[in-house]
N, C-alpha and C. Protein backbone atom coordinates (compact mmCIF):
# COMPACT_ATOMS: atom_id res chain seq x y z
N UNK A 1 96.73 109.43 73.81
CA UNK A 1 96.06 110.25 74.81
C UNK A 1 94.64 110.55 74.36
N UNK A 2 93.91 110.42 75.27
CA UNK A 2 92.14 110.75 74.75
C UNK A 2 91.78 111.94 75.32
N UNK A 3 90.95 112.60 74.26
CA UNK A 3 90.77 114.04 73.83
C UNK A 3 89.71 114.30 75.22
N UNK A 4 89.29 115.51 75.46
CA UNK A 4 87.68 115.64 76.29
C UNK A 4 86.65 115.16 75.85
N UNK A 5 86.53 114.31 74.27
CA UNK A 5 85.05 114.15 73.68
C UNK A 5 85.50 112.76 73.82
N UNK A 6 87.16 111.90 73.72
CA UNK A 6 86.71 110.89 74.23
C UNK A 6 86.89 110.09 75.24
N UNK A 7 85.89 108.86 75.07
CA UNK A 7 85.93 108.46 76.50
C UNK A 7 86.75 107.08 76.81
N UNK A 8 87.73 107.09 78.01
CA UNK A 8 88.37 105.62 78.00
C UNK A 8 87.71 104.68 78.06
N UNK A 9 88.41 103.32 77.61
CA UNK A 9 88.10 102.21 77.63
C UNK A 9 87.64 101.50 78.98
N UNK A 10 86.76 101.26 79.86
CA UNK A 10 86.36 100.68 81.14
C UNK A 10 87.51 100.03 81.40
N UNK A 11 88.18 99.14 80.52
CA UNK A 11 89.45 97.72 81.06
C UNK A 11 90.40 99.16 81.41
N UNK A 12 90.47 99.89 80.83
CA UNK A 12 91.87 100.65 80.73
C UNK A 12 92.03 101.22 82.28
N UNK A 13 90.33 101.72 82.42
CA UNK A 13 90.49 102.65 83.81
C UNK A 13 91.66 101.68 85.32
N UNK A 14 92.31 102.79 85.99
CA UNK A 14 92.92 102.48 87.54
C UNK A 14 92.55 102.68 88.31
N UNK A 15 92.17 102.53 89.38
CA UNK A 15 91.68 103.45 90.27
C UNK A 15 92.27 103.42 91.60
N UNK A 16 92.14 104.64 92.30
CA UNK A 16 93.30 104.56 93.71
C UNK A 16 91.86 104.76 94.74
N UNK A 17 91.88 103.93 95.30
CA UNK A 17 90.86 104.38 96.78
C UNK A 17 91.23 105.23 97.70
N UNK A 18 91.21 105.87 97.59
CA UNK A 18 92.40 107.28 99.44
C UNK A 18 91.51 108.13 99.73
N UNK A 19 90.08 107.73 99.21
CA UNK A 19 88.93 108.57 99.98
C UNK A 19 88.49 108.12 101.36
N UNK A 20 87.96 109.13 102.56
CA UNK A 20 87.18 108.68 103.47
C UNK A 20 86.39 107.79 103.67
N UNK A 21 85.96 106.61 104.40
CA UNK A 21 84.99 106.09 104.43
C UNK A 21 83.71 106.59 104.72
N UNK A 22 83.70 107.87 105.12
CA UNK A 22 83.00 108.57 105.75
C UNK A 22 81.48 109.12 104.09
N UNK A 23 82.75 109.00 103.17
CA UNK A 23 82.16 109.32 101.79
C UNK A 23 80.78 108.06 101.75
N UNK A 24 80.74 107.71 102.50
CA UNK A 24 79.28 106.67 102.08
C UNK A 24 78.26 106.50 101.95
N UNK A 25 77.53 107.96 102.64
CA UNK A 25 76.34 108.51 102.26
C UNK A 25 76.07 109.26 101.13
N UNK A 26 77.28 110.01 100.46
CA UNK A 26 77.38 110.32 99.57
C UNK A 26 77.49 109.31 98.13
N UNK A 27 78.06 108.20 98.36
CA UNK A 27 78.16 107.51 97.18
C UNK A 27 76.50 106.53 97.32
N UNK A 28 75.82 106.28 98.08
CA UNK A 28 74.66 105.78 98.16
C UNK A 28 73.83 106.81 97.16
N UNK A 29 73.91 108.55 97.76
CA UNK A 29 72.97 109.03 96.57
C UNK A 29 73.60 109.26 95.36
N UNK A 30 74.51 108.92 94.70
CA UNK A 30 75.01 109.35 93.85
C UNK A 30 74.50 107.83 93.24
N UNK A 31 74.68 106.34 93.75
CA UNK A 31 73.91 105.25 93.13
C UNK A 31 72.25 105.32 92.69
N UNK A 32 71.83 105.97 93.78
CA UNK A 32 70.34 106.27 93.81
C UNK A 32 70.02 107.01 92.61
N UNK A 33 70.87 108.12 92.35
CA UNK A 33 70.38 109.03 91.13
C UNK A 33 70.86 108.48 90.01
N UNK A 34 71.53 107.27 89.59
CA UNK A 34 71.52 107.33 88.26
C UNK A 34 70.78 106.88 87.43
N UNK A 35 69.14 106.37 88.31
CA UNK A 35 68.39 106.02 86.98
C UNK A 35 67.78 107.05 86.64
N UNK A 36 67.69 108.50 87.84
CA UNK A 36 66.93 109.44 87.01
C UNK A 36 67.74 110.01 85.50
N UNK A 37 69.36 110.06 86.07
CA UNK A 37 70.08 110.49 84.63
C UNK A 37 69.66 109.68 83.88
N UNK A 38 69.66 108.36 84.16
CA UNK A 38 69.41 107.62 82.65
C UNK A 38 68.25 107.66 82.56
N UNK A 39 67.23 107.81 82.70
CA UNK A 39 66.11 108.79 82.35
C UNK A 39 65.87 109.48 81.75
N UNK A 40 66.72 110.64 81.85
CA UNK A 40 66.73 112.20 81.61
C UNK A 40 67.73 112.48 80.07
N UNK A 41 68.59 111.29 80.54
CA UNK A 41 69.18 110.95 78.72
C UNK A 41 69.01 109.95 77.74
N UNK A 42 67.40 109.78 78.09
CA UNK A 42 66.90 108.95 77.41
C UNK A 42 65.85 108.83 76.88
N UNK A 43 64.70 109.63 77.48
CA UNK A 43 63.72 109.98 77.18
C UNK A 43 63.18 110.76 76.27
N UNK A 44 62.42 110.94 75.33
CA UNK A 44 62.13 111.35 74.20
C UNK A 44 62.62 111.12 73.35
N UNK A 45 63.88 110.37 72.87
CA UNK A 45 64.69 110.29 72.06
C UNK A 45 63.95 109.16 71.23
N UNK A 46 64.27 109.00 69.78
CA UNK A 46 64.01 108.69 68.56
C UNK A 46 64.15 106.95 68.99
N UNK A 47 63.41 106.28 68.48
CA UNK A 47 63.86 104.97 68.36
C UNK A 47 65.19 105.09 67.44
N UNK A 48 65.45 105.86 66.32
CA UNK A 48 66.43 105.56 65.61
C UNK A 48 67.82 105.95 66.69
N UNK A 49 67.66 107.26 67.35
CA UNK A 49 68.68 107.84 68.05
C UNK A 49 68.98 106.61 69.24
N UNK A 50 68.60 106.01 69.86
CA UNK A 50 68.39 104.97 70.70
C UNK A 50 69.20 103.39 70.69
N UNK A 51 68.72 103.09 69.24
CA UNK A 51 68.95 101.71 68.64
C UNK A 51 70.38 101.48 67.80
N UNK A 52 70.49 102.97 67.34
CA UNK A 52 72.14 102.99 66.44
C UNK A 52 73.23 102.32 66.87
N UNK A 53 73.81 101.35 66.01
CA UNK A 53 75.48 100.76 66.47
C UNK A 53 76.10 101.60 65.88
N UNK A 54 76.79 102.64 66.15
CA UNK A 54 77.78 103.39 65.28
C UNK A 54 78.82 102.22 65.16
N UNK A 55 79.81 101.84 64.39
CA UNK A 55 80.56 100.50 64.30
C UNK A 55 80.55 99.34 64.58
N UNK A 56 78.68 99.11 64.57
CA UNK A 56 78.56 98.05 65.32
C UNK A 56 79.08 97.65 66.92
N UNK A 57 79.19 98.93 67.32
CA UNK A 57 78.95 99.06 69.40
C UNK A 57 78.06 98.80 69.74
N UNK A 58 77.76 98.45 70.89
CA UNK A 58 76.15 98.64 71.74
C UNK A 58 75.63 100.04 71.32
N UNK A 59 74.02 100.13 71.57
CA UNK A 59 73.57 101.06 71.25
C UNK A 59 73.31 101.79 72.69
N UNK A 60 72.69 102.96 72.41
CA UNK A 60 72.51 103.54 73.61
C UNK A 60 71.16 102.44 74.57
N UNK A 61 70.43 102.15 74.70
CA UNK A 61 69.66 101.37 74.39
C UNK A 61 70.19 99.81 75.14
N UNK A 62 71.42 99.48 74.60
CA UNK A 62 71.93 98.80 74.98
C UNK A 62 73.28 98.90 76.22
N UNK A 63 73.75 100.03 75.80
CA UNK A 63 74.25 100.18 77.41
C UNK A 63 73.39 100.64 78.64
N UNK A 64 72.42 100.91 78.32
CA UNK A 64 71.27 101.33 79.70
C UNK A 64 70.98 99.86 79.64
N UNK A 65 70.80 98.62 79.09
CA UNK A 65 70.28 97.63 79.48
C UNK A 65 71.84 96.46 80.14
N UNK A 66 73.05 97.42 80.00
CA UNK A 66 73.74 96.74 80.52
C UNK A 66 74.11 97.26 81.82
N UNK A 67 73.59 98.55 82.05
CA UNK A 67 73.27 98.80 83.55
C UNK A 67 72.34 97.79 84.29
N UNK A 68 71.52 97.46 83.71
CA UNK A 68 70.40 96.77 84.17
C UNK A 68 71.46 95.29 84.22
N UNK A 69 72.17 94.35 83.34
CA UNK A 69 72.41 93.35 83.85
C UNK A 69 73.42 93.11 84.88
N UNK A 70 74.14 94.32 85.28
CA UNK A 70 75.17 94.44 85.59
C UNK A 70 74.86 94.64 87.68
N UNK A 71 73.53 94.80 87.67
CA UNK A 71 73.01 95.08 88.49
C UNK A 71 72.81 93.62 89.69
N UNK A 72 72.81 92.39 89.71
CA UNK A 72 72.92 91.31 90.39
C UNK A 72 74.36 91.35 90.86
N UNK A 73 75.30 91.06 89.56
CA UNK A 73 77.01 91.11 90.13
C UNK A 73 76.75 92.23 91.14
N UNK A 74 76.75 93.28 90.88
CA UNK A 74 76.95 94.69 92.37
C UNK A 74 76.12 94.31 93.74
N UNK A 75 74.88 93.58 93.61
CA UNK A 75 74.46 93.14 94.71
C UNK A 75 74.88 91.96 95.49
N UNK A 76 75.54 91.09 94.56
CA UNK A 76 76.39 89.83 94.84
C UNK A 76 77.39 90.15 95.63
N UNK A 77 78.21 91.14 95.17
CA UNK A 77 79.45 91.60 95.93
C UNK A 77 79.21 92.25 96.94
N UNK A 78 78.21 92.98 97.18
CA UNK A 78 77.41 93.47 98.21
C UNK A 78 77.37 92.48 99.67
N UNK A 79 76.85 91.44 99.08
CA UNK A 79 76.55 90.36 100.04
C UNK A 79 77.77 89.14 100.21
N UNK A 80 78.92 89.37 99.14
CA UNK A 80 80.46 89.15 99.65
C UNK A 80 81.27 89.74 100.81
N UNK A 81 80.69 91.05 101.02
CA UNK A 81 80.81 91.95 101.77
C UNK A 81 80.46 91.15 103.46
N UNK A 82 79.17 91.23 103.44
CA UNK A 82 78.19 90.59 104.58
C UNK A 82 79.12 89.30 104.60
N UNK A 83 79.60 88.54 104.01
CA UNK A 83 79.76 86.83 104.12
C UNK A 83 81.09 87.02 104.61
N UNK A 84 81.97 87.88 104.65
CA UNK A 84 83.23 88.22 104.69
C UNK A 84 84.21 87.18 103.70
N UNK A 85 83.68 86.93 102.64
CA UNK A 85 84.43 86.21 101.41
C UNK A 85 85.80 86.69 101.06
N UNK A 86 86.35 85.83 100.14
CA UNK A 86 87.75 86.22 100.25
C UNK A 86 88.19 86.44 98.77
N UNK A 87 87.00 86.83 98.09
CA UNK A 87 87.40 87.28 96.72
C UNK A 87 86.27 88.21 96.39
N UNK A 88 85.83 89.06 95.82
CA UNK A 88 84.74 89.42 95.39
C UNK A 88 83.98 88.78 94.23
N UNK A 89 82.79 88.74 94.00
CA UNK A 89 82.24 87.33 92.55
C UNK A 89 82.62 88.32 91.33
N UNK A 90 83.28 87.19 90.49
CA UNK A 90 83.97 87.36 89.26
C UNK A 90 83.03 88.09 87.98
N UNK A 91 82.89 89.07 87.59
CA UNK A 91 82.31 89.19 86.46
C UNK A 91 82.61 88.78 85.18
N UNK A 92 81.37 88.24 84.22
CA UNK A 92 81.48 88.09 83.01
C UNK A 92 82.44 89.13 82.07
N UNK A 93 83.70 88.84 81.76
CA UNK A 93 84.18 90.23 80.93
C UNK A 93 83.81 90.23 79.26
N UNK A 94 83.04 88.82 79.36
CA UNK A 94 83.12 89.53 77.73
C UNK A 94 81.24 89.74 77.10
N UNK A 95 80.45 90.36 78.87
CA UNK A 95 79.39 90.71 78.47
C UNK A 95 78.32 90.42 78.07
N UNK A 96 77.89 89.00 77.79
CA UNK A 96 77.92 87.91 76.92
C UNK A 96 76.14 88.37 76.91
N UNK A 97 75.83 88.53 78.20
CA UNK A 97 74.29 88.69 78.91
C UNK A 97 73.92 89.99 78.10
N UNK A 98 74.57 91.03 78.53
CA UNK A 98 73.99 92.02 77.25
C UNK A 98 73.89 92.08 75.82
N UNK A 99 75.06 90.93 75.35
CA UNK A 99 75.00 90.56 73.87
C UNK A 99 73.76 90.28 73.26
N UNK A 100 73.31 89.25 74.39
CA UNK A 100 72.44 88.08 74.02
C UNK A 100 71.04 88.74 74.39
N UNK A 101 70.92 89.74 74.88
CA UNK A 101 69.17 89.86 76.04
C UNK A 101 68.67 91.16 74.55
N UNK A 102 68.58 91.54 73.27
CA UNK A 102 67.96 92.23 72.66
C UNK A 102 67.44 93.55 73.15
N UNK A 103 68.17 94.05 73.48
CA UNK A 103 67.48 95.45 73.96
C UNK A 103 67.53 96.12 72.97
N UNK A 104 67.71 96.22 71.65
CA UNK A 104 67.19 97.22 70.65
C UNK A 104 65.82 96.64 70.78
N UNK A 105 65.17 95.13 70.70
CA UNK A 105 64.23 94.86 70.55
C UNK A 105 62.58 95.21 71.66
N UNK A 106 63.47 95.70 73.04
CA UNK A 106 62.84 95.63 73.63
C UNK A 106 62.21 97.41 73.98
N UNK A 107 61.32 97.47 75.08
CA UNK A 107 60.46 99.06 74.75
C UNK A 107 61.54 99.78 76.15
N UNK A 108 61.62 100.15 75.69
CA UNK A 108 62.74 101.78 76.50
C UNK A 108 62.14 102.06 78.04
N UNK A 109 60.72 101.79 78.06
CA UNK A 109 60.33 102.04 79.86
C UNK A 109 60.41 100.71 80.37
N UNK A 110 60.82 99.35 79.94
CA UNK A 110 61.05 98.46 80.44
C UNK A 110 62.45 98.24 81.01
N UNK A 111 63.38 98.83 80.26
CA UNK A 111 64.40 98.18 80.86
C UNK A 111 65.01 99.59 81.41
N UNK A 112 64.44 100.57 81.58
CA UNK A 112 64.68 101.56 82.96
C UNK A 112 63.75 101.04 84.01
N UNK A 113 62.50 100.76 83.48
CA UNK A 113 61.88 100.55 85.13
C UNK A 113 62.34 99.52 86.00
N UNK A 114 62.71 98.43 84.98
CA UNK A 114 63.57 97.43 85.61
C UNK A 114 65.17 97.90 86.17
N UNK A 115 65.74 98.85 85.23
CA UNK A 115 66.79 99.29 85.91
C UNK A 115 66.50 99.79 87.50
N UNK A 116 65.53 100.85 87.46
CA UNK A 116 65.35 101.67 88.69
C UNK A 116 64.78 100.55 89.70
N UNK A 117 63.75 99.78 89.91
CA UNK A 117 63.76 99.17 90.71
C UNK A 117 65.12 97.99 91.06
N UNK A 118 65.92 97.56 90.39
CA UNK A 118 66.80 96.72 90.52
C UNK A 118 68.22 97.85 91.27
N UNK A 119 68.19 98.91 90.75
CA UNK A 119 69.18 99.86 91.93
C UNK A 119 68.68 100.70 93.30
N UNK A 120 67.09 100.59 93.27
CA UNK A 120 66.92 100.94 94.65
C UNK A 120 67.36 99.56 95.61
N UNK A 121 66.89 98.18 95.44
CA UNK A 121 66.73 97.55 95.66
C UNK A 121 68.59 97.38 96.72
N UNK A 122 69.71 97.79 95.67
CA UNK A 122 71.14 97.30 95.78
C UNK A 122 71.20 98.61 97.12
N UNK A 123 70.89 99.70 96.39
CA UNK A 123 71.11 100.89 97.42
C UNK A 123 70.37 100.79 98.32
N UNK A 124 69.14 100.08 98.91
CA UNK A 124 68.75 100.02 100.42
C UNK A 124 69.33 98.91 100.97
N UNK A 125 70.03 98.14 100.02
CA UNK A 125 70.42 96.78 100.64
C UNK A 125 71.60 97.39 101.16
N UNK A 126 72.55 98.48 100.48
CA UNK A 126 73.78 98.49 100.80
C UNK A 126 73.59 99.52 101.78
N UNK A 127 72.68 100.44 102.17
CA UNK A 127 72.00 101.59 103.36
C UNK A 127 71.92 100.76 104.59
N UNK A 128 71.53 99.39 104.66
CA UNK A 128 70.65 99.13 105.86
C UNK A 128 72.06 98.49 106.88
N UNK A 129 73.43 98.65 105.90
CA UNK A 129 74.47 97.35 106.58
C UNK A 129 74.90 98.39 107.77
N UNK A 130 75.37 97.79 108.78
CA UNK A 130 76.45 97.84 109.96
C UNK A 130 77.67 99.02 109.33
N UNK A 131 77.55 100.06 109.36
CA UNK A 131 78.60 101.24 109.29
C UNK A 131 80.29 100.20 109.82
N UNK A 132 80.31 99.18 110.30
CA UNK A 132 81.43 98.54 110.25
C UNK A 132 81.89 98.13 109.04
N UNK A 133 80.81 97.34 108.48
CA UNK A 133 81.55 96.75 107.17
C UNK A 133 82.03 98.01 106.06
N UNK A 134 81.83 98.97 106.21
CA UNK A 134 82.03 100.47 105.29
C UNK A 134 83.31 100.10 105.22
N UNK A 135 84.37 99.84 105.88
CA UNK A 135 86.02 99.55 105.68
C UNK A 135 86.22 98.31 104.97
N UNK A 136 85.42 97.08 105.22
CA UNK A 136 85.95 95.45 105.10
C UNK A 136 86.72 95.78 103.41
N UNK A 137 87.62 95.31 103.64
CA UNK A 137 88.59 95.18 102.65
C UNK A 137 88.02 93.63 101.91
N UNK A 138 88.04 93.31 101.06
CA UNK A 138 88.08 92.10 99.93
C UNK A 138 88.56 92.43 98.88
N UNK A 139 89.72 91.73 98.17
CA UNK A 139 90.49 91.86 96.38
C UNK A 139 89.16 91.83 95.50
N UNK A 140 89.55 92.59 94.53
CA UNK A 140 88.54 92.77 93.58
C UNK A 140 89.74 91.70 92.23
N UNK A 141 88.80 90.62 91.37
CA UNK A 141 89.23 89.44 91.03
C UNK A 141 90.15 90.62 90.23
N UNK A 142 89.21 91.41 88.88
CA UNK A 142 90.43 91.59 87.86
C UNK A 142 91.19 92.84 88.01
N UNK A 143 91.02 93.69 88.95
CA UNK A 143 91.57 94.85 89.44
C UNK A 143 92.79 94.13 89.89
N UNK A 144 92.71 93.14 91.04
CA UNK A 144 93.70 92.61 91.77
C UNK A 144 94.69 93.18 92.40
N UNK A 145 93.20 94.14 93.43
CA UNK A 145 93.78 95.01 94.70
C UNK A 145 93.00 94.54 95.49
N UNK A 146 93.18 95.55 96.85
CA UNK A 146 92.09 95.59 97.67
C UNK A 146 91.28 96.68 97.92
N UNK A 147 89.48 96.21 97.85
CA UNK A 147 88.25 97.22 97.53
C UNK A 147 88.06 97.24 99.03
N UNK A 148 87.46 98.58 99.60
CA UNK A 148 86.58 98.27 100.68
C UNK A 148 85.33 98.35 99.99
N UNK A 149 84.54 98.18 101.26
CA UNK A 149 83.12 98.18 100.78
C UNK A 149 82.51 99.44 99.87
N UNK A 150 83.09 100.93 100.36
CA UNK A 150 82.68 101.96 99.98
C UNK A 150 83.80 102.09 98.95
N UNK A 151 84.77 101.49 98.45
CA UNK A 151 85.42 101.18 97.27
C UNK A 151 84.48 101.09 96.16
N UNK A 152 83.76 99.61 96.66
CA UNK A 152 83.03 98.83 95.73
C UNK A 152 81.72 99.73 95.31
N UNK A 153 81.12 100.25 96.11
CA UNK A 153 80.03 101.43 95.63
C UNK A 153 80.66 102.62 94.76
N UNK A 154 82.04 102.61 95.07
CA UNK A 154 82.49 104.35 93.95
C UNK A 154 82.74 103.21 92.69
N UNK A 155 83.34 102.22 92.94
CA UNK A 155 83.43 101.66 91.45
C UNK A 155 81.93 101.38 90.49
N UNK A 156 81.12 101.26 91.96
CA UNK A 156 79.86 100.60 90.90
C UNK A 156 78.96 102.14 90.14
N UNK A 157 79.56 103.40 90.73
CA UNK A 157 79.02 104.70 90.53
C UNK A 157 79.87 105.15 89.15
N UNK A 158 81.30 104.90 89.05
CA UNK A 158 81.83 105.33 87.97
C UNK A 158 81.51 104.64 87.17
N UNK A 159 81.69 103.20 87.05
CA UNK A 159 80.49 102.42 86.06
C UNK A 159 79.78 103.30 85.29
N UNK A 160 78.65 103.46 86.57
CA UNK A 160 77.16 104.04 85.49
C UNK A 160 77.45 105.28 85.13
N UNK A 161 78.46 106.02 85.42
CA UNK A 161 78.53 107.10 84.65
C UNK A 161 79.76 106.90 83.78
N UNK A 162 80.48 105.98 83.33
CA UNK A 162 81.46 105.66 82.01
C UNK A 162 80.20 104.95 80.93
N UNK A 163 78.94 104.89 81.52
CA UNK A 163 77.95 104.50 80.38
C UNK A 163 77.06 105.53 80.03
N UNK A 164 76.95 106.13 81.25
CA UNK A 164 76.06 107.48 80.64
C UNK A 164 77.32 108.57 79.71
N UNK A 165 77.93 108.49 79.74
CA UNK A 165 78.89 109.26 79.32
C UNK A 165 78.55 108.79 77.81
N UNK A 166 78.71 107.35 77.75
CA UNK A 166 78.56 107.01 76.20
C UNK A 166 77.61 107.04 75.69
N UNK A 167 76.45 106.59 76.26
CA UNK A 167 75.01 106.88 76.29
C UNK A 167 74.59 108.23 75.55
N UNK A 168 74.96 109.73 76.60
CA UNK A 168 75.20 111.02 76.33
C UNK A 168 75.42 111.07 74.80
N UNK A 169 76.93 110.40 74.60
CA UNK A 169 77.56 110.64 73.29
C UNK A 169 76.87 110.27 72.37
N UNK A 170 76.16 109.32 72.15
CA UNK A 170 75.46 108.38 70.95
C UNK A 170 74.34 109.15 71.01
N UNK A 171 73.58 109.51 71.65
CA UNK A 171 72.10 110.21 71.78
C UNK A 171 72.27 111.94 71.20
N UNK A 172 73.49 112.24 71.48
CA UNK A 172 74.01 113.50 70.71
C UNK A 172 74.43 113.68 69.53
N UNK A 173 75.07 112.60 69.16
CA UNK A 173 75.29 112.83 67.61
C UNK A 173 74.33 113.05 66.53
């Protein structure tokens, strides 16, 4: 059982959809605001506080830059949505893109500004659709249920906050 300080494993999480669809203006700003959090838990902080692998994990640093890669897949599925596809597109599970892209190496207002423009971009794309597709059901590959559309936005919201969460943690110690 994990304590309040820690946090589950992303594979581990379940999730039950039995919210309103109606919730969809709400999960739009709740996408919208998370580059100011990651902002706001990120800023000023130490290159050392930033760059740390505690056990050789991603660093903080590096999970804000895996917000950032993670950011095409959510718009992809977005536009699975629009195509009425019959799977949602498969994500990389073993990350490989954030392994490989150096974000300890890289400067801290780059890969937020790139974050923030790359999630307004998903959130006006996902603002401007037909209030119909808000229900369209499509299986999500490794969940292997069925997401609606406003599914797929609360999943892509708990995301960024199971990283700010860790983010939080590493920048606090």
């Amino acid at each position: 059982m994990k304590t309040a300080t820690q946090i589950a494993t992303w594979y581990d999480r379940k999730f039950e959809f039995a919210f309103p669809v109606e919730l969809f203006p709400n999960l739009i700003v709740r996408l919208r605001g998370t580059p100011a959090r990651l902002d706001e838990i990120l800023r000023g902080r130490s290159s050392r506080a930033l760059t740390a692998k505690p056990n050789g994990k991603w660093s903080a640093q590096e999970h804000a830059g895996h917000l950032l890669d993670l950011e095409p897949l959510w718009l992809a599925r977005v536009e699975d949505y629009v195509a009425g596809a019959s799977q949602l597109s498969v994500a990389d599970l073993s990350n490989r893109k954030t392994d490989d892209a150096d974000y300890n190496g890289r400067e801290l207002g780059e890969i937020l500004s790139q974050f923030r423009a790359a999630r307004i971009k998903l959130a006006n794309r996902a603002a401007e659709l037909d209030s119909a597709l808000h229900a369209r059901v499509i299986p999500h590959p490794r969940l292997k249920q069925p997401m609606r559309f406003v599914d797929h936005l609360y999943f892509v919201a708990e995301h960024d906050d199971h990283h700010l969460a860790k983010i939080w943690k590493l920048v606090s110690m």
